[in-house]
Protein backbone atom coordinates (compact mmCIF):
# COMPACT_ATOMS: atom_id res chain seq x y z
CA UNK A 1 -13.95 20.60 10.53
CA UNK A 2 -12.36 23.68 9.32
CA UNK A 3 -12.97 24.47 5.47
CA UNK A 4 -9.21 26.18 5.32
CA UNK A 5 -7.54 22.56 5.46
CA UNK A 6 -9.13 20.85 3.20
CA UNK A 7 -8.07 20.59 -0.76
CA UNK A 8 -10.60 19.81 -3.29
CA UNK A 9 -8.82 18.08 -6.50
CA UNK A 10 -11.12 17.68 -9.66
CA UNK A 11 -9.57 14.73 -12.18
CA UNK A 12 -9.29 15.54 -15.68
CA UNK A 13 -10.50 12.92 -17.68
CA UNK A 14 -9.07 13.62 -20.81
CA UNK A 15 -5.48 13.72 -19.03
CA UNK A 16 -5.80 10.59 -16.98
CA UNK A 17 -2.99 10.00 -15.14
CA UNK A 18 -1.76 6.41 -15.73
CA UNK A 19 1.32 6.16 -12.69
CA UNK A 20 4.92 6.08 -13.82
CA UNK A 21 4.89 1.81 -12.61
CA UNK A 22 6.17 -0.62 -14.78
CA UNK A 23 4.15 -3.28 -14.19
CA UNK A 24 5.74 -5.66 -16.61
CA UNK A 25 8.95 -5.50 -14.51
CA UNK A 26 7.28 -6.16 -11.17
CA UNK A 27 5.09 -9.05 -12.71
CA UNK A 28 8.59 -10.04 -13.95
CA UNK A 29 9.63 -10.20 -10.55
CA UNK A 30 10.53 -13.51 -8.56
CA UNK A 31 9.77 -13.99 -5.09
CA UNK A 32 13.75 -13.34 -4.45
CA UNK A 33 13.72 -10.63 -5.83
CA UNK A 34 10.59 -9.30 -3.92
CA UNK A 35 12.00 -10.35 -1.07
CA UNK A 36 15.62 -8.41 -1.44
CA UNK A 37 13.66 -4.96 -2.61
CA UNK A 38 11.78 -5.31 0.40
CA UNK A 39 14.41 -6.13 2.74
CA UNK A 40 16.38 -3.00 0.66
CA UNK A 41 13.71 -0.49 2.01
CA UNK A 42 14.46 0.46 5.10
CA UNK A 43 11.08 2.65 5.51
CA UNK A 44 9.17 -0.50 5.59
CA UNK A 45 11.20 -3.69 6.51
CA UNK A 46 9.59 -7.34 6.26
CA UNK A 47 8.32 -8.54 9.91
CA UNK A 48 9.98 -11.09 11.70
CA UNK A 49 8.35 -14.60 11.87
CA UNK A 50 8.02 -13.17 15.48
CA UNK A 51 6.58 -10.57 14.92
CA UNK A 52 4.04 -12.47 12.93
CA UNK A 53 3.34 -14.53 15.48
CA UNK A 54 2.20 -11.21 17.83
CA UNK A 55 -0.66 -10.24 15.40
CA UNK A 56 -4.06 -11.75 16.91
CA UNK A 57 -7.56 -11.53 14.67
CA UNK A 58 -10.19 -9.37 15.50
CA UNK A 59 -13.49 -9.12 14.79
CA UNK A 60 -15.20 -6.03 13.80
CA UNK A 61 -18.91 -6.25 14.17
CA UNK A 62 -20.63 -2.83 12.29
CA UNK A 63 -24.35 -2.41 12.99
CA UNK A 64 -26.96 -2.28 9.82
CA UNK A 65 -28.75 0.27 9.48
């Protein structure tokens, strides 16, 4: 790994960054209206029941060490 692509970023802790969310509005929020912003966003649209139905579980077994 080359040192020249990598950015370090030290946090501040007396200037916490807090997001610019409003979390009242989305817990406001009905599933409707969930379900139009999503459908609104064309970057990431809701799958299909189809393409629900594609996904398959796997099981990811990680060795202890």
């Amino acid at each position: 790994m080359n040192d020249d692509n990598i950015t370090r970023v030290k946090l501040d802790p007396k200037n916490v960054s807090h997001g610019k969310t409003d979390w009242e509005k989305v817990e406001a929020m009905t599933e409707e209206d969930i379900n139009k912003a999503a459908e609104a966003d064309s970057d990431c649209l809701p799958l299909s029941q189809k393409e629900l139905n594609e996904f398959r579980r796997i099981s990811i077994q990680v060795p202890i060490l």
